[in-house]
Protein backbone atom coordinates (compact mmCIF):
# COMPACT_ATOMS: atom_id res chain seq x y z
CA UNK A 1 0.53 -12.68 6.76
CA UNK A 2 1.42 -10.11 4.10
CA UNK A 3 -1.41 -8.20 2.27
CA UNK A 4 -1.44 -6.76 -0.95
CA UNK A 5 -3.55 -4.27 -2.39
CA UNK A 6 -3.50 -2.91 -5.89
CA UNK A 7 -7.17 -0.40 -5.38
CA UNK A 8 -9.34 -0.69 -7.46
CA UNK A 9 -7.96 1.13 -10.28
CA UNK A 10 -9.22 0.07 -13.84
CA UNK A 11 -5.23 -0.42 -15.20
CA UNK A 12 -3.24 -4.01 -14.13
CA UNK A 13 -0.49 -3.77 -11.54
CA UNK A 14 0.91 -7.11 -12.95
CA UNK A 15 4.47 -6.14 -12.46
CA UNK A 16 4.34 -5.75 -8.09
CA UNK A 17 2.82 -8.95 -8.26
CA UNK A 18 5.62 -10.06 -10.65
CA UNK A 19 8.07 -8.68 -7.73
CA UNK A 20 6.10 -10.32 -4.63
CA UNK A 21 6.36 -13.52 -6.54
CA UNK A 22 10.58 -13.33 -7.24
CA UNK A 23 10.33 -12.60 -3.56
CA UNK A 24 8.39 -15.66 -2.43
CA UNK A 25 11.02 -17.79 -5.35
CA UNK A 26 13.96 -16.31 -3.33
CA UNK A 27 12.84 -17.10 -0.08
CA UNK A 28 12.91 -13.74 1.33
CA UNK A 29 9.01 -14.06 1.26
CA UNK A 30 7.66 -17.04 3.58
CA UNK A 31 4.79 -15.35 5.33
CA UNK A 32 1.17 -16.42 3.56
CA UNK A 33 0.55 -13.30 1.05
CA UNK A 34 -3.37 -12.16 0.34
CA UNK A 35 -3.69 -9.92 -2.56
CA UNK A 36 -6.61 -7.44 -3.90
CA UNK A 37 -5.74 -7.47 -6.62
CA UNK A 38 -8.69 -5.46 -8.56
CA UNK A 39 -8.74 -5.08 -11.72
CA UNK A 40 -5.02 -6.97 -12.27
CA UNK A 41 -5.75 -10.62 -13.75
CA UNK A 42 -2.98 -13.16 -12.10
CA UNK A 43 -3.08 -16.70 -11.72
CA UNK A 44 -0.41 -18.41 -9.31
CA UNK A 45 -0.30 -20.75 -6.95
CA UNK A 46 1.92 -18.31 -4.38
CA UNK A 47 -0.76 -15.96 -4.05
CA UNK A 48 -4.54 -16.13 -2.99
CA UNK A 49 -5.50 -13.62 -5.07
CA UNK A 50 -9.19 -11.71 -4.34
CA UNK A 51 -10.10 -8.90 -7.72
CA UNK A 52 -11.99 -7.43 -4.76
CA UNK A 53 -12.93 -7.36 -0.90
CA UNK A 54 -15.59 -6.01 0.84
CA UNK A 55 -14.64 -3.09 3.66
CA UNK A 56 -15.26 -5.30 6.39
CA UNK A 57 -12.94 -8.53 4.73
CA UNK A 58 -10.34 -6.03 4.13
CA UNK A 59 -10.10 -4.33 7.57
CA UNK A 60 -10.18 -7.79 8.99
CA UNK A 61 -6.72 -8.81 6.87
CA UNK A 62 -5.19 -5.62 7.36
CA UNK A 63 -5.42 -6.13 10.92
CA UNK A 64 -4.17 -9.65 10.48
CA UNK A 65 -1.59 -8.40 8.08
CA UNK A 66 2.14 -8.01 9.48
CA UNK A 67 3.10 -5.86 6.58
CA UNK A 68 1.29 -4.48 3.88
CA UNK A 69 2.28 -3.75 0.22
CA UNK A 70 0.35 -1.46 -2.09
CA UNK A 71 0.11 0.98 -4.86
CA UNK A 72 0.22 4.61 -3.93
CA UNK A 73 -3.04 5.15 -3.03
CA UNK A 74 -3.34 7.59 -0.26
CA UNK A 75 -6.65 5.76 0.71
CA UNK A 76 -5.23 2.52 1.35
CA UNK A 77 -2.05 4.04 2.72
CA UNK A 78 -3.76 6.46 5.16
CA UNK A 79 -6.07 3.51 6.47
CA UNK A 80 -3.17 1.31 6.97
CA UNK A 81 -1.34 4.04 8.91
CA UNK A 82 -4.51 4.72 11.24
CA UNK A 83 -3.95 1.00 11.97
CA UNK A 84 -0.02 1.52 12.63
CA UNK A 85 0.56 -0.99 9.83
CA UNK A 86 4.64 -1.12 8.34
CA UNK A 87 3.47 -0.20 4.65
CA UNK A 88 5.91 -0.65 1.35
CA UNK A 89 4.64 1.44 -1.31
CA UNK A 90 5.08 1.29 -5.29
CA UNK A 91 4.08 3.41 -7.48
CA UNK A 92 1.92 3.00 -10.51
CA UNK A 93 3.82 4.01 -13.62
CA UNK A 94 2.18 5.95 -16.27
CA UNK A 95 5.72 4.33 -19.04
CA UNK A 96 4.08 0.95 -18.32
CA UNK A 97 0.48 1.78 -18.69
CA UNK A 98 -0.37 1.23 -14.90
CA UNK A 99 -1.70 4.96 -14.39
CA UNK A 100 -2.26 7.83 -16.20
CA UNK A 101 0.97 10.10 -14.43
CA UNK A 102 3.32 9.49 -12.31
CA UNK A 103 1.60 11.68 -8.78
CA UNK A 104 2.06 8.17 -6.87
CA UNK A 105 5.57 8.85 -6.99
CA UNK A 106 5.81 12.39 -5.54
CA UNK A 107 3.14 10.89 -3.00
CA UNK A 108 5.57 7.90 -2.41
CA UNK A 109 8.80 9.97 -1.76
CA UNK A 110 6.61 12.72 0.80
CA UNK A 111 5.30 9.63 3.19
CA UNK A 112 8.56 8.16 2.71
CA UNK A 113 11.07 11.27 3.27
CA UNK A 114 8.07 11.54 6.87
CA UNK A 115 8.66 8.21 8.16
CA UNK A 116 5.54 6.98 7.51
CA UNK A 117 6.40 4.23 4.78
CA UNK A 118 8.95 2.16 2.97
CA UNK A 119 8.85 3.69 -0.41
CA UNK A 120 9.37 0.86 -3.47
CA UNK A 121 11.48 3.26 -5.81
CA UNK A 122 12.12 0.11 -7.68
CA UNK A 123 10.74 -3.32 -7.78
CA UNK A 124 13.46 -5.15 -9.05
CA UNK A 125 15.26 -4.48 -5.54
CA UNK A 126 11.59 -5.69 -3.65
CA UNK A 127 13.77 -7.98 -1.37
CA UNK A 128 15.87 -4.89 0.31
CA UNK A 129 12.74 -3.15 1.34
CA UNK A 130 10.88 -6.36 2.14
CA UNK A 131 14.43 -6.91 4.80
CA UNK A 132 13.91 -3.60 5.83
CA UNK A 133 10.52 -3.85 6.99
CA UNK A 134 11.32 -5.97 9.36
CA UNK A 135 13.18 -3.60 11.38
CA UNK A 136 10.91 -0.12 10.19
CA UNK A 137 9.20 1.62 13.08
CA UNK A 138 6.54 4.11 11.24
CA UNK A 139 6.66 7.64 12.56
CA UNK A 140 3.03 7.37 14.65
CA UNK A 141 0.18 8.84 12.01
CA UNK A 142 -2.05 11.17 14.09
CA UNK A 143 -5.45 12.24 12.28
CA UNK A 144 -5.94 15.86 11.75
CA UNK A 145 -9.61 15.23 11.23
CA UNK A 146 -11.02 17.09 14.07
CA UNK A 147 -8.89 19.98 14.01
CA UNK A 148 -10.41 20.79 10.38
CA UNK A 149 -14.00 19.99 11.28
CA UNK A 150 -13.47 22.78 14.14
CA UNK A 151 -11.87 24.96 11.78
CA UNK A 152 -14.40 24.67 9.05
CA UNK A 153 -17.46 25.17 12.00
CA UNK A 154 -15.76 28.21 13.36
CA UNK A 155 -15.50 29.94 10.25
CA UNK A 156 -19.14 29.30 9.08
CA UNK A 157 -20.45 30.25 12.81
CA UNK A 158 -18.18 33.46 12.24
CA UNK A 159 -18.81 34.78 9.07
């Protein structure tokens, strides 16, 4: 199963859907495909399409999922590493109304030039990174979580 997840932000995302579909029409896509799809309106019959998910129904697909898609929310994308998920991510592009800037690309590129994710420079080519997911070993995501709590407690202790 491949999941989808466009966030929750308040602009549509139409056109990776647009690209997922092609996909699915080209037969690069056979896998079941859930989407969140927020606040993106899209009717197909390819899709089973969700506006939104509660944190518990979308842990449980993201665990299910065998590769993830998504915006370039570090959220989403920082979850889905925790979980050692393959992620493709696509930007949100401020020329097509989908965000306000362009800061998921610069995100996009950083987790991509790490190893972390398959970044989606451009969805007309979705099919080459959907190929290439198949083989993609993510470079292992370690949380830095604790390390900062300790830091943050040792300088209030000390000062």
């Amino acid at each position: 199963m491949i999941l989808v997840t466009l966030g929750t932000q308040d602009k549509s995302f139409k056109r990776l859907l647009d690209a997922v579909v092609k996909s699915i029409d080209e037969g690069i896509i056979t896998d079941r495909v859930v989407v969140q799809a927020g606040h993106t309106k899209y009717e197909t019959d390819k899709l089973e399409v969700f506006d939104y998910l509660s944190i518990e129904e979308f842990n449980e697909l993201t665990k299910q999922a065998s590769l993830i898609i998504t915006h370039g929310g570090v959220g989403t994308i920082m979850s889905c590493l925790a979980k050692d998920k393959v992620i493709i991510g696509a930007p949100r592009l401020s020329k097509y109304l989908e965000h306000t800037n362009d800061h998921q690309i610069e995100l996009l590129e950083n987790f991509d030039e790490q190893g972390y994710i398959i970044y989606a420079k451009d969805l007309e080519n979705l099919n080459e990174y959907i190929i290439k997911s198949k083989s993609f070993k993510p470079k292992q995501y370690t949380s830095n979580t604790n390390n900062m709590i300790n830091l943050i407690k040792n300088y209030i202790e000390n000062n």
